[in-house]
PDB file of N, CA and C in Angstrom:
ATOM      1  N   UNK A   1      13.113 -40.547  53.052  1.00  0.00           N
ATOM      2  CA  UNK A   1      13.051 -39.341  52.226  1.00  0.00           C
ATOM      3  C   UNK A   1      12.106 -39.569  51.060  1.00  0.00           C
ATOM      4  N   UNK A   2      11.313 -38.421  50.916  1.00  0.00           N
ATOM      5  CA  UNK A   2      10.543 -38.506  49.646  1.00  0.00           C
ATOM      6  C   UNK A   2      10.511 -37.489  48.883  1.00  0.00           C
ATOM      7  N   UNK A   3      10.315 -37.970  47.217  1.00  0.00           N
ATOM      8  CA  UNK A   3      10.563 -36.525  46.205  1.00  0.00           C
ATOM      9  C   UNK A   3       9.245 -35.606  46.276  1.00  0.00           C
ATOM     10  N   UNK A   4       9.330 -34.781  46.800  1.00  0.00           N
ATOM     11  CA  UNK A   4       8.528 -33.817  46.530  1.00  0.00           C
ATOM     12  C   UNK A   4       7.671 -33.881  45.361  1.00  0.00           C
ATOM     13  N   UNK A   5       6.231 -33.589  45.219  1.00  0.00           N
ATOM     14  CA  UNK A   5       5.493 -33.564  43.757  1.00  0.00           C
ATOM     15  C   UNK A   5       4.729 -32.774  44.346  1.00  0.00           C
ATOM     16  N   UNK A   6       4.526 -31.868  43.196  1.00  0.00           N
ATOM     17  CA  UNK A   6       3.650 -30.469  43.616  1.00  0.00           C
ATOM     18  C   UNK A   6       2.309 -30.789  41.975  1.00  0.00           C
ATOM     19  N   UNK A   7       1.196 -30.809  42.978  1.00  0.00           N
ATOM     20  CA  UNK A   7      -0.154 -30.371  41.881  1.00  0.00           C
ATOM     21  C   UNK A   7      -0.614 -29.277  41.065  1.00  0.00           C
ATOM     22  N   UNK A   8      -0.560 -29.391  39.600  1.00  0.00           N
ATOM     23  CA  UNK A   8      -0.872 -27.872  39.075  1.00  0.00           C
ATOM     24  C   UNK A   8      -1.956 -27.461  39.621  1.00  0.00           C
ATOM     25  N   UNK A   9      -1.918 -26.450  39.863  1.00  0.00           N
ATOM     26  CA  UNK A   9      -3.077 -25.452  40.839  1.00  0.00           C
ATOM     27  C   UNK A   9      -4.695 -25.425  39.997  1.00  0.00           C
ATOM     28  N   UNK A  10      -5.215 -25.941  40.670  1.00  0.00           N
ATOM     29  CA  UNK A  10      -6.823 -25.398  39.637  1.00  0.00           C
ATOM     30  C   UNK A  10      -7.587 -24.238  39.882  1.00  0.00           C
ATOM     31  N   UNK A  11      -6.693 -23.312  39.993  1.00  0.00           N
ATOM     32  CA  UNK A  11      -7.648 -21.579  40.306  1.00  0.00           C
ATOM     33  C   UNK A  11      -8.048 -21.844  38.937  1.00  0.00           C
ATOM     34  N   UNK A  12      -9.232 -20.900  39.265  1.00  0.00           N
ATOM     35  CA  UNK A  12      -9.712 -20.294  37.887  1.00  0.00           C
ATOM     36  C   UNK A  12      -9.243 -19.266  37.196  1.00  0.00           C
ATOM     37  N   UNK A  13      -8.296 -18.216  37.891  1.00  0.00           N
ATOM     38  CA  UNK A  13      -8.138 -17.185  37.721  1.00  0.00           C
ATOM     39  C   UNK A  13      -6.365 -17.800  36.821  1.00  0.00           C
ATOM     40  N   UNK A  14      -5.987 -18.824  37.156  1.00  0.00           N
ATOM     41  CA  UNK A  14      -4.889 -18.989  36.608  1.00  0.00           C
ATOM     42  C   UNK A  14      -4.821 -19.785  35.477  1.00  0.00           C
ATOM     43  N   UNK A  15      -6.387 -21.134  34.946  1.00  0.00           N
ATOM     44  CA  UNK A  15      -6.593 -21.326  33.857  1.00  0.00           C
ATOM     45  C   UNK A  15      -7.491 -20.293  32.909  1.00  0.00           C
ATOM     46  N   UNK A  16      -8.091 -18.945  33.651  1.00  0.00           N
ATOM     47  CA  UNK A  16      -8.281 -17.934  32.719  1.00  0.00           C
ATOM     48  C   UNK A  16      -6.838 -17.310  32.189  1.00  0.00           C
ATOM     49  N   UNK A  17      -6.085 -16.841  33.253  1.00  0.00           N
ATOM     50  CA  UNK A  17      -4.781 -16.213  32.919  1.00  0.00           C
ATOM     51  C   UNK A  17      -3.853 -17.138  31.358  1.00  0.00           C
ATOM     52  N   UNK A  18      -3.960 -18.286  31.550  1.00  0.00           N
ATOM     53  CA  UNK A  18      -3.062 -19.456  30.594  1.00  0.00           C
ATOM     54  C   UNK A  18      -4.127 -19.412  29.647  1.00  0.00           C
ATOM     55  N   UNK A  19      -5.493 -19.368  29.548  1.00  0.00           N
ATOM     56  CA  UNK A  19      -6.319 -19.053  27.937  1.00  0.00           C
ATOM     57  C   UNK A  19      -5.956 -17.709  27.208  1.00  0.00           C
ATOM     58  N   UNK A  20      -5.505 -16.585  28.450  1.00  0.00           N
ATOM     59  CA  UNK A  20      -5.498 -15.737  27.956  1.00  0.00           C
ATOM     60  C   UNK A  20      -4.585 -15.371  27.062  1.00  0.00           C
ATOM     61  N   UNK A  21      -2.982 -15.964  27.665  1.00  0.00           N
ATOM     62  CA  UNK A  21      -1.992 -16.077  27.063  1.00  0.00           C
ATOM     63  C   UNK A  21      -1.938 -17.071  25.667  1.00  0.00           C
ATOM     64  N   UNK A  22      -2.399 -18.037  25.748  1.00  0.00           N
ATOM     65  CA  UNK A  22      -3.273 -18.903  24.467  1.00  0.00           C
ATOM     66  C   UNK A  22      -3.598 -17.903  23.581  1.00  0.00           C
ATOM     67  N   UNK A  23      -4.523 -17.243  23.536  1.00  0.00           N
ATOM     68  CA  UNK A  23      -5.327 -16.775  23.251  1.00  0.00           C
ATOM     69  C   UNK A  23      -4.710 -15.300  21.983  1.00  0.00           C
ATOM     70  N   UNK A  24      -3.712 -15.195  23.015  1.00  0.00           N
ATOM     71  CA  UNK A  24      -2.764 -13.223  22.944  1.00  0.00           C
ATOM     72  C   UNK A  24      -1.833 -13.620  21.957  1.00  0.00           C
ATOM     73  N   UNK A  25      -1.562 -15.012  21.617  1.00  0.00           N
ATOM     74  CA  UNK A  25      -0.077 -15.836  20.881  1.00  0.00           C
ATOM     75  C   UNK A  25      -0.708 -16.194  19.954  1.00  0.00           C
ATOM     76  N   UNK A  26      -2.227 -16.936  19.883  1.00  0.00           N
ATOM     77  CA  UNK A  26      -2.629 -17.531  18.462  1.00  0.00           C
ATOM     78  C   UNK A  26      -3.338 -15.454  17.302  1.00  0.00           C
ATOM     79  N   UNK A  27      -3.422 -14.887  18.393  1.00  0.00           N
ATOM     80  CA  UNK A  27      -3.673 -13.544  17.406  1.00  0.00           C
ATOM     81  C   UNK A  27      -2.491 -12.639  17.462  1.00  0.00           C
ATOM     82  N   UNK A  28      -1.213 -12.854  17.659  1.00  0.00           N
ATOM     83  CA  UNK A  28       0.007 -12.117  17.213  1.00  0.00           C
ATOM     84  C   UNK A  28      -0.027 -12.999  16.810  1.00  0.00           C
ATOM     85  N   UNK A  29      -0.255 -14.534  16.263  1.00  0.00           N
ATOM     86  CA  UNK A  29       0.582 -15.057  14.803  1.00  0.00           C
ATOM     87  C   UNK A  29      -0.250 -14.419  14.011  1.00  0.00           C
ATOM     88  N   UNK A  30      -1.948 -15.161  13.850  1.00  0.00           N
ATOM     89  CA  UNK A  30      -2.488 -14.337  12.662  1.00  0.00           C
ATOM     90  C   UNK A  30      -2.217 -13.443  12.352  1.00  0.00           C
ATOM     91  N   UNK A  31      -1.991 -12.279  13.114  1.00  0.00           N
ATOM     92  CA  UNK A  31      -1.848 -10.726  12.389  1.00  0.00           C
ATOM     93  C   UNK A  31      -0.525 -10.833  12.003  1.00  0.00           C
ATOM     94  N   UNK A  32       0.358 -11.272  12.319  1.00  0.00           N
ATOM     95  CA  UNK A  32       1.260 -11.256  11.869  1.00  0.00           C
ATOM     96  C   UNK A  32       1.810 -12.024  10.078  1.00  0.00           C
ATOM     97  N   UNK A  33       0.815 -13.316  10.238  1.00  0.00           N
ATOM     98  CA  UNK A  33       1.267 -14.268   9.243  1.00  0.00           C
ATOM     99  C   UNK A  33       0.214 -12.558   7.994  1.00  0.00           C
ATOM    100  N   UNK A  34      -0.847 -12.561   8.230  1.00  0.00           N
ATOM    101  CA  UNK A  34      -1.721 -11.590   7.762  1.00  0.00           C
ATOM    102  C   UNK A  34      -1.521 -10.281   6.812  1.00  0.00           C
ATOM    103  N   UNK A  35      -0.006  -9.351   8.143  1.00  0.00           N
ATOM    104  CA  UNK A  35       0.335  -8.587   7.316  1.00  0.00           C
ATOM    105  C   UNK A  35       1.141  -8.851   6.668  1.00  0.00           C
ATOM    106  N   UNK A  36       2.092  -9.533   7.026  1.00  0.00           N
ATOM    107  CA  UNK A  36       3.570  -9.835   5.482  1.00  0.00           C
ATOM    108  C   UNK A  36       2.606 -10.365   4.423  1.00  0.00           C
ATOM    109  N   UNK A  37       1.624 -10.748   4.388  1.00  0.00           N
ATOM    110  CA  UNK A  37       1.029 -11.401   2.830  1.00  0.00           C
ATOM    111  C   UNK A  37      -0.157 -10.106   2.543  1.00  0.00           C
ATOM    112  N   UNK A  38       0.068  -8.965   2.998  1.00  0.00           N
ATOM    113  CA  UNK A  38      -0.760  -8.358   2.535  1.00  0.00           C
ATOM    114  C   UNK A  38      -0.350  -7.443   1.503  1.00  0.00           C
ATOM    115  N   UNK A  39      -1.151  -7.362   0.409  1.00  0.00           N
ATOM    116  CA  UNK A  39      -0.924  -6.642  -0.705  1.00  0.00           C
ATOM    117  C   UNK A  39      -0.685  -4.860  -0.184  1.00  0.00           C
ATOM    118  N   UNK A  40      -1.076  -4.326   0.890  1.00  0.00           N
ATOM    119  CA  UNK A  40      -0.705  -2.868   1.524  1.00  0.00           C
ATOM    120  C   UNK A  40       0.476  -3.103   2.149  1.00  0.00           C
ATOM    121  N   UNK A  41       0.950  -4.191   2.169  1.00  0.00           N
ATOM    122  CA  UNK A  41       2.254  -4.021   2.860  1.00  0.00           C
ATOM    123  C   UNK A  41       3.136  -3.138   2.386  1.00  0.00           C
ATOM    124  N   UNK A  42       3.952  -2.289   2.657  1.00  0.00           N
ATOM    125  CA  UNK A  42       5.085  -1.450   1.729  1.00  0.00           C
ATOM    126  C   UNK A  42       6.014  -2.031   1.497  1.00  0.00           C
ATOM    127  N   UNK A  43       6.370  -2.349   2.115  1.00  0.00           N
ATOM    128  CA  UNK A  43       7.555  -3.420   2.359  1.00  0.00           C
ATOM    129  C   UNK A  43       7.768  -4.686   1.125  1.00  0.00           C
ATOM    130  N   UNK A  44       6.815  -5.312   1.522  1.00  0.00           N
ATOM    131  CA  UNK A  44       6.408  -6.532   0.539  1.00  0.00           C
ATOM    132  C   UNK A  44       6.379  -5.671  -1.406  1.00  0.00           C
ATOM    133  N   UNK A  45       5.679  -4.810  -0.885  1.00  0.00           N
ATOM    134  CA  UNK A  45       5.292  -3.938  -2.656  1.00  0.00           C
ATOM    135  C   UNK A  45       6.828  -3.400  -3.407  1.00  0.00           C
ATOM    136  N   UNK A  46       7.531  -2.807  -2.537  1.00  0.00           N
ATOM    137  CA  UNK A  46       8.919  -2.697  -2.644  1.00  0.00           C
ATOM    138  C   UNK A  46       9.754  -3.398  -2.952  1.00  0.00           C
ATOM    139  N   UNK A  47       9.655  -4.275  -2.109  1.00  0.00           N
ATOM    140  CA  UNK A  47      10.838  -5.563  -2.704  1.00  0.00           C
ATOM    141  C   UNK A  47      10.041  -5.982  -3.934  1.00  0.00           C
ATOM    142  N   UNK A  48       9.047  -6.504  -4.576  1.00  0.00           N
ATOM    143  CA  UNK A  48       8.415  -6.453  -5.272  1.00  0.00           C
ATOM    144  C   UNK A  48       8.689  -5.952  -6.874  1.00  0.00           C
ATOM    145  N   UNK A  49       8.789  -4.671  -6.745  1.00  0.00           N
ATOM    146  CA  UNK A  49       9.293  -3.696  -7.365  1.00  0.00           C
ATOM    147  C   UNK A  49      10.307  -3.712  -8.210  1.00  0.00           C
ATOM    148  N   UNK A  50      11.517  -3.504  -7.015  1.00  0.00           N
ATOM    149  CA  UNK A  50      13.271  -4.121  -7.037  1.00  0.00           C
ATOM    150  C   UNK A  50      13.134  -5.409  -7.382  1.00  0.00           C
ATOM    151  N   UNK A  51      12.373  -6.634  -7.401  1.00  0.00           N
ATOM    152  CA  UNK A  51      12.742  -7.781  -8.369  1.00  0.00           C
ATOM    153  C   UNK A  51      12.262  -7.686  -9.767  1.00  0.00           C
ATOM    154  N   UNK A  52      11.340  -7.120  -9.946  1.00  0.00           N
ATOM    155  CA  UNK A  52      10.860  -6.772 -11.301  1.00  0.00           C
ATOM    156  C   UNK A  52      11.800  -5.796 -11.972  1.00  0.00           C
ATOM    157  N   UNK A  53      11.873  -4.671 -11.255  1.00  0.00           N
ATOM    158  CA  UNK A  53      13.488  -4.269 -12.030  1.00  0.00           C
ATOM    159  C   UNK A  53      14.303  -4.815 -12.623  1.00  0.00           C
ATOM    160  N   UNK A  54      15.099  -5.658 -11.511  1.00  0.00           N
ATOM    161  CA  UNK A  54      16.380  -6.344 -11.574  1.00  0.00           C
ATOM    162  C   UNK A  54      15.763  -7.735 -12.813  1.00  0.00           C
ATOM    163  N   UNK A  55      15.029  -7.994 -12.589  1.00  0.00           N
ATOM    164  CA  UNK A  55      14.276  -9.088 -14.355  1.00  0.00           C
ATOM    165  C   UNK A  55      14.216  -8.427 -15.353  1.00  0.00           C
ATOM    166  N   UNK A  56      13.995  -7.052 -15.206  1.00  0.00           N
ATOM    167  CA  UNK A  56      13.673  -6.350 -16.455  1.00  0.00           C
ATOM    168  C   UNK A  56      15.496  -6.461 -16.784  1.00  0.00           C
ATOM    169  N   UNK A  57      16.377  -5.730 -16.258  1.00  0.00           N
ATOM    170  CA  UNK A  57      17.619  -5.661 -16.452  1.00  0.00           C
ATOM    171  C   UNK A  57      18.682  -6.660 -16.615  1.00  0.00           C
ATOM    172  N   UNK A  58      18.254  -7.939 -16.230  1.00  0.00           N
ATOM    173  CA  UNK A  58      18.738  -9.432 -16.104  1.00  0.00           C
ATOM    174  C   UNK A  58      18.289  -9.525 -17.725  1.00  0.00           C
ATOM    175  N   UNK A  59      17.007  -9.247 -18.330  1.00  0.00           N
ATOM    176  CA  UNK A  59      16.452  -9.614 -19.775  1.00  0.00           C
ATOM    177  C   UNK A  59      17.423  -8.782 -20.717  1.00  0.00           C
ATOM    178  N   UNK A  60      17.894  -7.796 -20.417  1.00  0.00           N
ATOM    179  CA  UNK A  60      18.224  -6.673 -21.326  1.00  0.00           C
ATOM    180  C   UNK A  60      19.703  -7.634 -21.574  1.00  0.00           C
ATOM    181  N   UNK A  61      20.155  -7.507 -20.422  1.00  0.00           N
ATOM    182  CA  UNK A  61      21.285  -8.558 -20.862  1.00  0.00           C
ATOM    183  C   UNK A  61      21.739  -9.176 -20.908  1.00  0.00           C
ATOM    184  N   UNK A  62      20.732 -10.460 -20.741  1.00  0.00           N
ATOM    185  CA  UNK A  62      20.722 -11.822 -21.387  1.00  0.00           C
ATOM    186  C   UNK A  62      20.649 -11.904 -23.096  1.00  0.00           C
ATOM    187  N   UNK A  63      19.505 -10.589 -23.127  1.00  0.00           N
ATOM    188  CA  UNK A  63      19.259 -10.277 -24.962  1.00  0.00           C
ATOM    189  C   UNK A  63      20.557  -9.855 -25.614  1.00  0.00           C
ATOM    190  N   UNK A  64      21.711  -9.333 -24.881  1.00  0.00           N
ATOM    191  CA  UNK A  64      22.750  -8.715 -25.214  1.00  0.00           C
ATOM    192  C   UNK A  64      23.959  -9.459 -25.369  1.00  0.00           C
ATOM    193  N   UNK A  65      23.823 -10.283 -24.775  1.00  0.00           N
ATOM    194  CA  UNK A  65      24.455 -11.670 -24.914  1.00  0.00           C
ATOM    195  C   UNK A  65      24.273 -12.510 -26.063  1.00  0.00           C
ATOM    196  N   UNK A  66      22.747 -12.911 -26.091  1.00  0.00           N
ATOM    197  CA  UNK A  66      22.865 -13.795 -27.097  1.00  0.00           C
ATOM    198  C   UNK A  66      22.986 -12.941 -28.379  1.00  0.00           C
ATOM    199  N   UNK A  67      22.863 -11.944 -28.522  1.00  0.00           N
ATOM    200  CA  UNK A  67      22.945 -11.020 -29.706  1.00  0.00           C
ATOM    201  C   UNK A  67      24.516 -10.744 -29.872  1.00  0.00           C
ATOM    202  N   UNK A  68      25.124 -11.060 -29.259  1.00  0.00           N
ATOM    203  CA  UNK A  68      26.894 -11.363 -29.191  1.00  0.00           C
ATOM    204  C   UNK A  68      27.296 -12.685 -29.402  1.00  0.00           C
ATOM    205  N   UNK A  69      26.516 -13.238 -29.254  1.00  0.00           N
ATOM    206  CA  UNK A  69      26.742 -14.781 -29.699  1.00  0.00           C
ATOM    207  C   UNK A  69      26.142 -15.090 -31.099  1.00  0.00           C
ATOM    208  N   UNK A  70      25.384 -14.600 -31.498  1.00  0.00           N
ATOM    209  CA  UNK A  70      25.457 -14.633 -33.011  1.00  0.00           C
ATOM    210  C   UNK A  70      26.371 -14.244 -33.898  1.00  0.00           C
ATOM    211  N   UNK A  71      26.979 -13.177 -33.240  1.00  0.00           N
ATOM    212  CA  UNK A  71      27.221 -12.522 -34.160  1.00  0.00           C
ATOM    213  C   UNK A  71      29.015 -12.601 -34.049  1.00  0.00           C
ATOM    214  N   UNK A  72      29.297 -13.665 -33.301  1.00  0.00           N
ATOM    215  CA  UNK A  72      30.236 -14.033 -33.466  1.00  0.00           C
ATOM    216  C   UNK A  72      30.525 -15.429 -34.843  1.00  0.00           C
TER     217      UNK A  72
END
């Protein structure tokens, strides 16, 4: 008895097919890594937004605090 071993195939049509797929995966990352860091993102500008808020309002009363702590 012997183990079977099978040769990867050398079509051309199937190391075009595997560049292609290469190829289709390295440009859905770029575009992808691309748009979350893009300044048009809405998304990104939004949350954005809502943290600058929530700092502005975190300051107000942190200031409100220590202005209670003096004045104790």
């Amino acid at each position: 008895m012997s183990i079977p071993f099978y040769d990867f195939p050398s079509s051309p049509i199937l190391i075009i097919g595997a560049l292609g797929i290469t190829v289709a995966i390295a440009v859905f990352l770029v575009s992808y890594q691309k748009y979350f860091n893009s300044p048009l993102n809405k998304e990104l500008a939004e949350k954005k937004k809502a943290l600058i808020k929530e700092q502005k309002e975190l300051n107000v009363r942190l200031e409100k605090i220590e202005q209670d702590l003096k004045n104790l």
